[in-house]
PDB file of N, CA and C in Angstrom:
ATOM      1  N   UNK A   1      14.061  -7.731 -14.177  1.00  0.00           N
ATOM      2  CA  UNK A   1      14.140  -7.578 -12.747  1.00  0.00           C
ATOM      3  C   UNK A   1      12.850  -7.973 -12.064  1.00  0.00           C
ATOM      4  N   UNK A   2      11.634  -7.296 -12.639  1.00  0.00           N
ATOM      5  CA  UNK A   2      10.745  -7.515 -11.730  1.00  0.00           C
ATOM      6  C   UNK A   2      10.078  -9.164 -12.469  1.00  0.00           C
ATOM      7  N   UNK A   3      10.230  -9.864 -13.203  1.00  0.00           N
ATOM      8  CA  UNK A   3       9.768 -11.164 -13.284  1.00  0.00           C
ATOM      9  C   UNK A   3      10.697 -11.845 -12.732  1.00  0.00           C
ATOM     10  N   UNK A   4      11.672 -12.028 -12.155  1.00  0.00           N
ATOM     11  CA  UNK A   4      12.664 -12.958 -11.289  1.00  0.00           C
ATOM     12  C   UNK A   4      12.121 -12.393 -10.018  1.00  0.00           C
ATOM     13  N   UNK A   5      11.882 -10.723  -9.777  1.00  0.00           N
ATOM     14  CA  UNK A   5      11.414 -11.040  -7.542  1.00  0.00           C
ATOM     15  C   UNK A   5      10.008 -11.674  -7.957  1.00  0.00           C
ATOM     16  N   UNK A   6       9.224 -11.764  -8.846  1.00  0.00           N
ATOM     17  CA  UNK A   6       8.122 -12.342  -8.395  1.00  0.00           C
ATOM     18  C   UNK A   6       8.303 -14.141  -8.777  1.00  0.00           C
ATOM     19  N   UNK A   7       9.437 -14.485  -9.631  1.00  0.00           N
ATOM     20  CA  UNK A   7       9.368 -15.924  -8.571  1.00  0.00           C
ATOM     21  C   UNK A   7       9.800 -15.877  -7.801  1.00  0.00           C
ATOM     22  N   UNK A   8      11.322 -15.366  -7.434  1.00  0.00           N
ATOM     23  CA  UNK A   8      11.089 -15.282  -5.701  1.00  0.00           C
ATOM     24  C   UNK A   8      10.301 -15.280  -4.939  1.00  0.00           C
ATOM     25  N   UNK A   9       9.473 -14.281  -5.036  1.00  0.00           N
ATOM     26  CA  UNK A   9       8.417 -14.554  -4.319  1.00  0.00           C
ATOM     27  C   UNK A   9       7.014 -15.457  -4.372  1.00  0.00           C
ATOM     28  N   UNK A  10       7.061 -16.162  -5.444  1.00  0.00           N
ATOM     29  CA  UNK A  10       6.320 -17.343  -5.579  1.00  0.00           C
ATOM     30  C   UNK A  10       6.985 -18.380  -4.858  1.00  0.00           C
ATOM     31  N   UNK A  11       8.374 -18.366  -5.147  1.00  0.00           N
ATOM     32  CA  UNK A  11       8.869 -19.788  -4.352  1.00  0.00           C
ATOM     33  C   UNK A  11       9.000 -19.522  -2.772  1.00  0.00           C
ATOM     34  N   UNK A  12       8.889 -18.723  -2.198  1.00  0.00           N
ATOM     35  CA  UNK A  12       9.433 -17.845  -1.207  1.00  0.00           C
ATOM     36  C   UNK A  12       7.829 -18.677  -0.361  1.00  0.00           C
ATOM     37  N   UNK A  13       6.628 -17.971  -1.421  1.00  0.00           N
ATOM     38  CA  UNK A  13       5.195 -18.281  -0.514  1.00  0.00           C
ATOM     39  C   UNK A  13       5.311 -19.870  -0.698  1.00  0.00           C
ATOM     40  N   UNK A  14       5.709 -20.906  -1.691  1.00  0.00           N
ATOM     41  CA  UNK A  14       5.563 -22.508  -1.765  1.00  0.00           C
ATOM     42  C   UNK A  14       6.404 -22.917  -0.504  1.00  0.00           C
ATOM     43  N   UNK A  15       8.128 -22.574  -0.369  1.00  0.00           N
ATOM     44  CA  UNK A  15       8.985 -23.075   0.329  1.00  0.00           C
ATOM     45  C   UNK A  15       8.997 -23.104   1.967  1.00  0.00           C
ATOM     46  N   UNK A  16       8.030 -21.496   2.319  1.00  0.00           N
ATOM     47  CA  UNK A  16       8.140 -21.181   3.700  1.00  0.00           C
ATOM     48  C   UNK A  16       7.235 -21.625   4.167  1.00  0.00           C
ATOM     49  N   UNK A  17       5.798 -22.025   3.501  1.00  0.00           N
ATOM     50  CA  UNK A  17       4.203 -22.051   4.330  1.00  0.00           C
ATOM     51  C   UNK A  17       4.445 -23.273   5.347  1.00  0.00           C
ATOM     52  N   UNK A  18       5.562 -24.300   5.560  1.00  0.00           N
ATOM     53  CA  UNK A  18       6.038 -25.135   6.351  1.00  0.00           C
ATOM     54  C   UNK A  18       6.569 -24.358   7.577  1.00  0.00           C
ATOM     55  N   UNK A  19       7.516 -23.679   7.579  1.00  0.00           N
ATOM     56  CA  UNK A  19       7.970 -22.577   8.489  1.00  0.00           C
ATOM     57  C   UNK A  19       6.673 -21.950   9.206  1.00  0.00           C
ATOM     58  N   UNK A  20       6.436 -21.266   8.351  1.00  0.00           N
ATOM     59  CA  UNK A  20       5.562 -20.489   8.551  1.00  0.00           C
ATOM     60  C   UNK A  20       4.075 -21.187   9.518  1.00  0.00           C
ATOM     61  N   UNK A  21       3.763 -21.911   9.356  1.00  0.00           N
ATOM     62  CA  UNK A  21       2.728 -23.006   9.499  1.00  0.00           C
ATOM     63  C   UNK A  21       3.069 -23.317  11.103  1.00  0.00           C
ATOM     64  N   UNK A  22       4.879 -23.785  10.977  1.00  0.00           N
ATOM     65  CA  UNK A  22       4.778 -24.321  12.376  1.00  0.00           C
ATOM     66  C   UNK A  22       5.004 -23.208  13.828  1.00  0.00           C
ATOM     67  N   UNK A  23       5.113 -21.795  13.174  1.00  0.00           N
ATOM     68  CA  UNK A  23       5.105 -20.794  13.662  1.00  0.00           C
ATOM     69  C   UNK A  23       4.061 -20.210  13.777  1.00  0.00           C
ATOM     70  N   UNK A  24       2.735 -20.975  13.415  1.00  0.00           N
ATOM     71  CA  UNK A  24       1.474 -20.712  13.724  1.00  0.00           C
ATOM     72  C   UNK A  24       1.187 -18.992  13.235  1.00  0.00           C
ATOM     73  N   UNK A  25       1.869 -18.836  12.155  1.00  0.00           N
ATOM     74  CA  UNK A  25       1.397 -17.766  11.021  1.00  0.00           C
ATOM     75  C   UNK A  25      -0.009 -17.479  10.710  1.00  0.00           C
ATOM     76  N   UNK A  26      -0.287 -16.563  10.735  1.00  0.00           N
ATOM     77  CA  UNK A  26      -0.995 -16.296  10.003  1.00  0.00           C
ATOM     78  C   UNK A  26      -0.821 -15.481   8.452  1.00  0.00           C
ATOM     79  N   UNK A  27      -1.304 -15.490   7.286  1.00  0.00           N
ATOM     80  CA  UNK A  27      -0.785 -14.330   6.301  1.00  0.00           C
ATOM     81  C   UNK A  27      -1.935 -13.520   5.371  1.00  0.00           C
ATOM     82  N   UNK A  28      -1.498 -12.390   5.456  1.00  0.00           N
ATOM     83  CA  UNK A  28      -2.794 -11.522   4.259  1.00  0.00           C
ATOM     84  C   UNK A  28      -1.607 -10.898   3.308  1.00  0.00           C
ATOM     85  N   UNK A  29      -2.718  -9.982   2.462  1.00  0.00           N
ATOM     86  CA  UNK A  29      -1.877  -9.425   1.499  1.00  0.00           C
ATOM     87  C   UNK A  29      -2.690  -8.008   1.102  1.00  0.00           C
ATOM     88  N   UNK A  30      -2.046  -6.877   0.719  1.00  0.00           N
ATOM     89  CA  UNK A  30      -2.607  -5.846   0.646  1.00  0.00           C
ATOM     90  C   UNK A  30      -1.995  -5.334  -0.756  1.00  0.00           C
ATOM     91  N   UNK A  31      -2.815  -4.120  -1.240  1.00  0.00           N
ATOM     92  CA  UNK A  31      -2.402  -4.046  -2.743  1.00  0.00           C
ATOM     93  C   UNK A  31      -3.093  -4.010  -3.384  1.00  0.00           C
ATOM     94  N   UNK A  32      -2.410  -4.051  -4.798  1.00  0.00           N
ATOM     95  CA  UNK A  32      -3.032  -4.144  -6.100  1.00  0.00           C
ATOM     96  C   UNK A  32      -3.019  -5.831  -6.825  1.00  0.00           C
ATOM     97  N   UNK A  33      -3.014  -6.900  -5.721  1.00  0.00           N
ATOM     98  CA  UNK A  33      -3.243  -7.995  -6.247  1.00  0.00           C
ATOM     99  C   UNK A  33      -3.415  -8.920  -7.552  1.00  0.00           C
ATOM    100  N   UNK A  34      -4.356  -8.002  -8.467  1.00  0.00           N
ATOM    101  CA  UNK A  34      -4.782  -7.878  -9.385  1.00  0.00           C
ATOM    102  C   UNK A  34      -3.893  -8.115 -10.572  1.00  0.00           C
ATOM    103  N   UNK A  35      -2.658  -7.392  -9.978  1.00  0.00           N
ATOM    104  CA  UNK A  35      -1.602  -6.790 -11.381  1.00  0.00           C
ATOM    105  C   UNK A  35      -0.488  -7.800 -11.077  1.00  0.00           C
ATOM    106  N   UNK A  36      -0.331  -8.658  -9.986  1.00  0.00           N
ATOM    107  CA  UNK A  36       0.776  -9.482  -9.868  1.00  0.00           C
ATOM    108  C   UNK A  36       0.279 -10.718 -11.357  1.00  0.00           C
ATOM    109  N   UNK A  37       1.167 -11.180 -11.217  1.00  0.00           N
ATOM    110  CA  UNK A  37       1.475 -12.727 -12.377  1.00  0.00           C
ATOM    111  C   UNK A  37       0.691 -13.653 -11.953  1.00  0.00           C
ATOM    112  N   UNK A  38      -0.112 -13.972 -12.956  1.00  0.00           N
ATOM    113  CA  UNK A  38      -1.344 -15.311 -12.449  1.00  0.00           C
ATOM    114  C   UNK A  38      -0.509 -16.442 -11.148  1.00  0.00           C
ATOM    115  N   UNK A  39       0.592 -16.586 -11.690  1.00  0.00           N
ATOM    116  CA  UNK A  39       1.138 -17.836 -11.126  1.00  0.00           C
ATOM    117  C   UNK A  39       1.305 -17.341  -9.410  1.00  0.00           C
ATOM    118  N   UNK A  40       1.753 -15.892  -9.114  1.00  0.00           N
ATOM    119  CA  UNK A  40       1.966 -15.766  -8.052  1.00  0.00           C
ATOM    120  C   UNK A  40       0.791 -15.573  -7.591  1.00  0.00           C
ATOM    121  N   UNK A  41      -0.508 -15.388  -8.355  1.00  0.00           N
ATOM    122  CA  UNK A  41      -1.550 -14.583  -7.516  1.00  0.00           C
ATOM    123  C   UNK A  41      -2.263 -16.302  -6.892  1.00  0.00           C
ATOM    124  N   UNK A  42      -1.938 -17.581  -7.511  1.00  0.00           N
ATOM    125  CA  UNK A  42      -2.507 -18.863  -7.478  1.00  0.00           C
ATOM    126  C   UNK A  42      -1.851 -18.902  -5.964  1.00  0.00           C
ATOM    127  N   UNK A  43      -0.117 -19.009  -6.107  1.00  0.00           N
ATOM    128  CA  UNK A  43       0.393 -19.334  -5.225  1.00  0.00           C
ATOM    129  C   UNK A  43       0.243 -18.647  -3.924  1.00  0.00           C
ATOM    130  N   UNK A  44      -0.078 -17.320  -3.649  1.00  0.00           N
ATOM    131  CA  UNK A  44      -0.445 -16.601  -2.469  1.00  0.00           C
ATOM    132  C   UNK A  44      -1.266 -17.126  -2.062  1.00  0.00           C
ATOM    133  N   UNK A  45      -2.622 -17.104  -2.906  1.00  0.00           N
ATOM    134  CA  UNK A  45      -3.987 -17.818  -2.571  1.00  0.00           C
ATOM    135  C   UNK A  45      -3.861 -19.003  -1.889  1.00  0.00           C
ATOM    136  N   UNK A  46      -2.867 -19.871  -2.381  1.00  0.00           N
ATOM    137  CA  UNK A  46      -2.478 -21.117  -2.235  1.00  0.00           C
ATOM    138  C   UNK A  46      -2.027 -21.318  -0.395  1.00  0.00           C
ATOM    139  N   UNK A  47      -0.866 -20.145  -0.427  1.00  0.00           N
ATOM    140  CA  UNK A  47      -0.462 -20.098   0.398  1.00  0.00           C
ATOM    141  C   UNK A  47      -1.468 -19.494   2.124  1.00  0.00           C
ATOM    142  N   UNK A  48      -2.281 -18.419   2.095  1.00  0.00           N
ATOM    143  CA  UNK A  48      -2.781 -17.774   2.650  1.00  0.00           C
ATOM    144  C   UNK A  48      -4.367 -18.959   3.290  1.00  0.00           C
ATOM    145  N   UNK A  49      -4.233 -20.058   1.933  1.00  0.00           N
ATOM    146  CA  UNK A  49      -5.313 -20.778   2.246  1.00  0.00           C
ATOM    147  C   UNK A  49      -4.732 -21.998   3.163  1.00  0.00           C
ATOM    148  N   UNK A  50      -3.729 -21.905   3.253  1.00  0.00           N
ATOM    149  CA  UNK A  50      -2.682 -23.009   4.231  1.00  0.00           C
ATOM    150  C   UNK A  50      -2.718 -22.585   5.472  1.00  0.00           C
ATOM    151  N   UNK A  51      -2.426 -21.124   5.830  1.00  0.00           N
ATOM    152  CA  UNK A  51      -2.120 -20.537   6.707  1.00  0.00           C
ATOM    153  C   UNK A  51      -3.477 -20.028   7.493  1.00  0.00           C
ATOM    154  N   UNK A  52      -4.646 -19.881   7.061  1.00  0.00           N
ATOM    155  CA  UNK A  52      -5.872 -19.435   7.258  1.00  0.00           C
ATOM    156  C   UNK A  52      -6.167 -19.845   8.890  1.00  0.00           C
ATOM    157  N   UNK A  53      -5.681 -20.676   9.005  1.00  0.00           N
ATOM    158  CA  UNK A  53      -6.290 -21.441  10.387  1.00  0.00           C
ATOM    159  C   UNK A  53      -5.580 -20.800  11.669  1.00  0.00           C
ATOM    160  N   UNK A  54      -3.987 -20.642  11.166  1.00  0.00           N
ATOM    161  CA  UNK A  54      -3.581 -20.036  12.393  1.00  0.00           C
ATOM    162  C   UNK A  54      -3.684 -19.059  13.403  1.00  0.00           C
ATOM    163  N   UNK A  55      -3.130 -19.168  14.654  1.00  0.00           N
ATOM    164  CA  UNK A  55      -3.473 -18.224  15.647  1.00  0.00           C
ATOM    165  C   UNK A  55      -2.398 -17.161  16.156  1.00  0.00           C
ATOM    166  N   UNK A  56      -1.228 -17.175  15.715  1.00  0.00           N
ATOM    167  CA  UNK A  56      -0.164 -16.187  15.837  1.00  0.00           C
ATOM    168  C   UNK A  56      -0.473 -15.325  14.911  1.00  0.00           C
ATOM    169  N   UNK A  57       1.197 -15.286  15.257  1.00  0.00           N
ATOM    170  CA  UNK A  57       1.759 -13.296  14.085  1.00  0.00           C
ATOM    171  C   UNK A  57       0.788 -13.632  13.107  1.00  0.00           C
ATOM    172  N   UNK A  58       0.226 -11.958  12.214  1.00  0.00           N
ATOM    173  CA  UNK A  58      -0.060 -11.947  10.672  1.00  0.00           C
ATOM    174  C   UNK A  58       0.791 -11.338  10.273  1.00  0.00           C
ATOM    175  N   UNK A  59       1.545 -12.106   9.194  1.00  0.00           N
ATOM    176  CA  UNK A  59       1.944 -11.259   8.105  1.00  0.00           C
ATOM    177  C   UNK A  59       1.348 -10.763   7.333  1.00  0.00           C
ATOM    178  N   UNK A  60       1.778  -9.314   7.311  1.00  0.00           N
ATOM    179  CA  UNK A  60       0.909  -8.226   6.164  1.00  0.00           C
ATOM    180  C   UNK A  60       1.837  -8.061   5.067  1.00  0.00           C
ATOM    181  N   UNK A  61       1.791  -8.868   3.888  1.00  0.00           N
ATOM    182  CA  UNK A  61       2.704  -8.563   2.498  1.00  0.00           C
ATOM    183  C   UNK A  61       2.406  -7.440   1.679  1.00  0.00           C
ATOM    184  N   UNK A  62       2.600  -6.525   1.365  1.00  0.00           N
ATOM    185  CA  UNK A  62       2.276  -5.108   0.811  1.00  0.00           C
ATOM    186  C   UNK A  62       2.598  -5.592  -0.780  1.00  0.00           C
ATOM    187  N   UNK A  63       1.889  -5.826  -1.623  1.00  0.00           N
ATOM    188  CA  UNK A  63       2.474  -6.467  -2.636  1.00  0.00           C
ATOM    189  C   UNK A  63       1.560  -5.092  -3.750  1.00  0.00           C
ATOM    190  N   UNK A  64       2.370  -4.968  -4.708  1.00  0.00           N
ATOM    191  CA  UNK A  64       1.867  -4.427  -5.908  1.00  0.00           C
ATOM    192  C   UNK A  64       1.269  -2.461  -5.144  1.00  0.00           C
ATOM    193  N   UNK A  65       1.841  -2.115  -3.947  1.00  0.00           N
ATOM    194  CA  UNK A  65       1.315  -1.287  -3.233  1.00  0.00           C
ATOM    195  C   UNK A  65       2.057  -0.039  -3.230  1.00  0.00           C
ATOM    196  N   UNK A  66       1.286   0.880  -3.344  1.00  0.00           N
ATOM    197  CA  UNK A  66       1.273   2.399  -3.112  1.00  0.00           C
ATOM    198  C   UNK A  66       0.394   3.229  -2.272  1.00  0.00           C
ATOM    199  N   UNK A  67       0.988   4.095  -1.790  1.00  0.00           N
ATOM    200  CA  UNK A  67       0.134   4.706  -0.577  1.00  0.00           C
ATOM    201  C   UNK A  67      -0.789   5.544  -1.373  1.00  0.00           C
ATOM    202  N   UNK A  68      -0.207   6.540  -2.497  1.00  0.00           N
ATOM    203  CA  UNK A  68      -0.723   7.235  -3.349  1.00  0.00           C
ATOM    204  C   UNK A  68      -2.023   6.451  -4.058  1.00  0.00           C
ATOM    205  N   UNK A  69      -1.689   5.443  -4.489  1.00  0.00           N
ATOM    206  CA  UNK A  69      -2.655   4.649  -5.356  1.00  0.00           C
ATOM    207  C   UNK A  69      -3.965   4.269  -4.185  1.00  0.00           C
ATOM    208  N   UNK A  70      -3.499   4.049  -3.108  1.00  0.00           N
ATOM    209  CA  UNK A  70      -4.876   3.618  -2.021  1.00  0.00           C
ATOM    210  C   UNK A  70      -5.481   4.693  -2.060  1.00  0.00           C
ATOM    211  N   UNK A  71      -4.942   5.731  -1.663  1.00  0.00           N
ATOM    212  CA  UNK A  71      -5.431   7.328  -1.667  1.00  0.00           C
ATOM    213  C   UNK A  71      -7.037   7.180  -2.884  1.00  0.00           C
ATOM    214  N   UNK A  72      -6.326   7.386  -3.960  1.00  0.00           N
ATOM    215  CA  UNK A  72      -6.615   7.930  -5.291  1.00  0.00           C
ATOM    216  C   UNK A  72      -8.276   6.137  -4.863  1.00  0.00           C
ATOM    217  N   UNK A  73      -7.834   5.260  -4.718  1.00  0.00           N
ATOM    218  CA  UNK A  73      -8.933   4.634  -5.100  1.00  0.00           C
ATOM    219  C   UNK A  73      -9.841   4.994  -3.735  1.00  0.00           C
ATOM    220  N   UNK A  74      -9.573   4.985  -2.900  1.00  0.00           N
ATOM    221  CA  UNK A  74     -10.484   5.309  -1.378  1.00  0.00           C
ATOM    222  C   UNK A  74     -11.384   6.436  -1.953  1.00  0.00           C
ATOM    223  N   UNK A  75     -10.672   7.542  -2.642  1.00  0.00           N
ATOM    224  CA  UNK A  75     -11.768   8.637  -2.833  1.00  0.00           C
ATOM    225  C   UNK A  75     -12.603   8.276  -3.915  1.00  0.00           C
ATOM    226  N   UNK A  76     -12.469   7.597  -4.564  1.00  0.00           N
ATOM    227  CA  UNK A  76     -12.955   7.180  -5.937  1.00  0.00           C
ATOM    228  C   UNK A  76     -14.362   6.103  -5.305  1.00  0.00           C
ATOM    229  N   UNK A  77     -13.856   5.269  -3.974  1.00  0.00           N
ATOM    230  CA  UNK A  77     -15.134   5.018  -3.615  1.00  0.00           C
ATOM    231  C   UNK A  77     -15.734   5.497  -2.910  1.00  0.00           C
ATOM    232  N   UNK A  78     -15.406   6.382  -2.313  1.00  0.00           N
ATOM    233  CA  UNK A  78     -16.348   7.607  -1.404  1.00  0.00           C
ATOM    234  C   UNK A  78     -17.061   8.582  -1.952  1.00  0.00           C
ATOM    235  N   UNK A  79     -16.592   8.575  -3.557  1.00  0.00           N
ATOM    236  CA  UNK A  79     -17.026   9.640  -4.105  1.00  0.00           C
ATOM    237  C   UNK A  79     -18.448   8.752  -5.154  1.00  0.00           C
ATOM    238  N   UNK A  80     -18.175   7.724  -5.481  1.00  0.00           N
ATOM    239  CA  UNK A  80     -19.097   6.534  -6.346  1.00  0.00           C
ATOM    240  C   UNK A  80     -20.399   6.385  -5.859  1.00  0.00           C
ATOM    241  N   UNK A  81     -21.561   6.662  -6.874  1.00  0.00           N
ATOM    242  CA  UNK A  81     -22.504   6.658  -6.244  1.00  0.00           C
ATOM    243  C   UNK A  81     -23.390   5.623  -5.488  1.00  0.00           C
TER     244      UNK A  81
END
């Protein structure tokens, strides 16, 4: 299950950055980045570096994300010496 949504969502960031582009997108990504699939983490990059310039909407993609998990690391750097 979860290696088929993440090509989806690899092809999803290749197929739309045209759309997206002429809709003067902007895109970020929030998360655990880290833990997605090399290929998607290329293609976001890929994608986000297409989109960088624009002056509209941002899309905020919540990818690999938990509210709990932000929690747990926020204190972990507040607490770090």
């Amino acid at each position: 299950e979860v290696d088929t949504l993440m090509k989806y969502l690899a092809r999803f960031l290749k197929n739309e950055v045209g759309e997206l582009n002429r809709n003067r997108v902007k895109m970020e990504a929030i998360g655990q980045i880290w833990r997605l699939p090399d290929a998607v983490q290329q293609q976001l990059e890929k994608t986000k570096a297409a989109l960088s310039k624009n002056t509209g909407l941002t899309l905020i993609l919540a990818l690999s994300y938990g509210g709990r998990t932000e929690i747990v690391e926020a204190v972990r750097l507040a607490a770090a010496p």
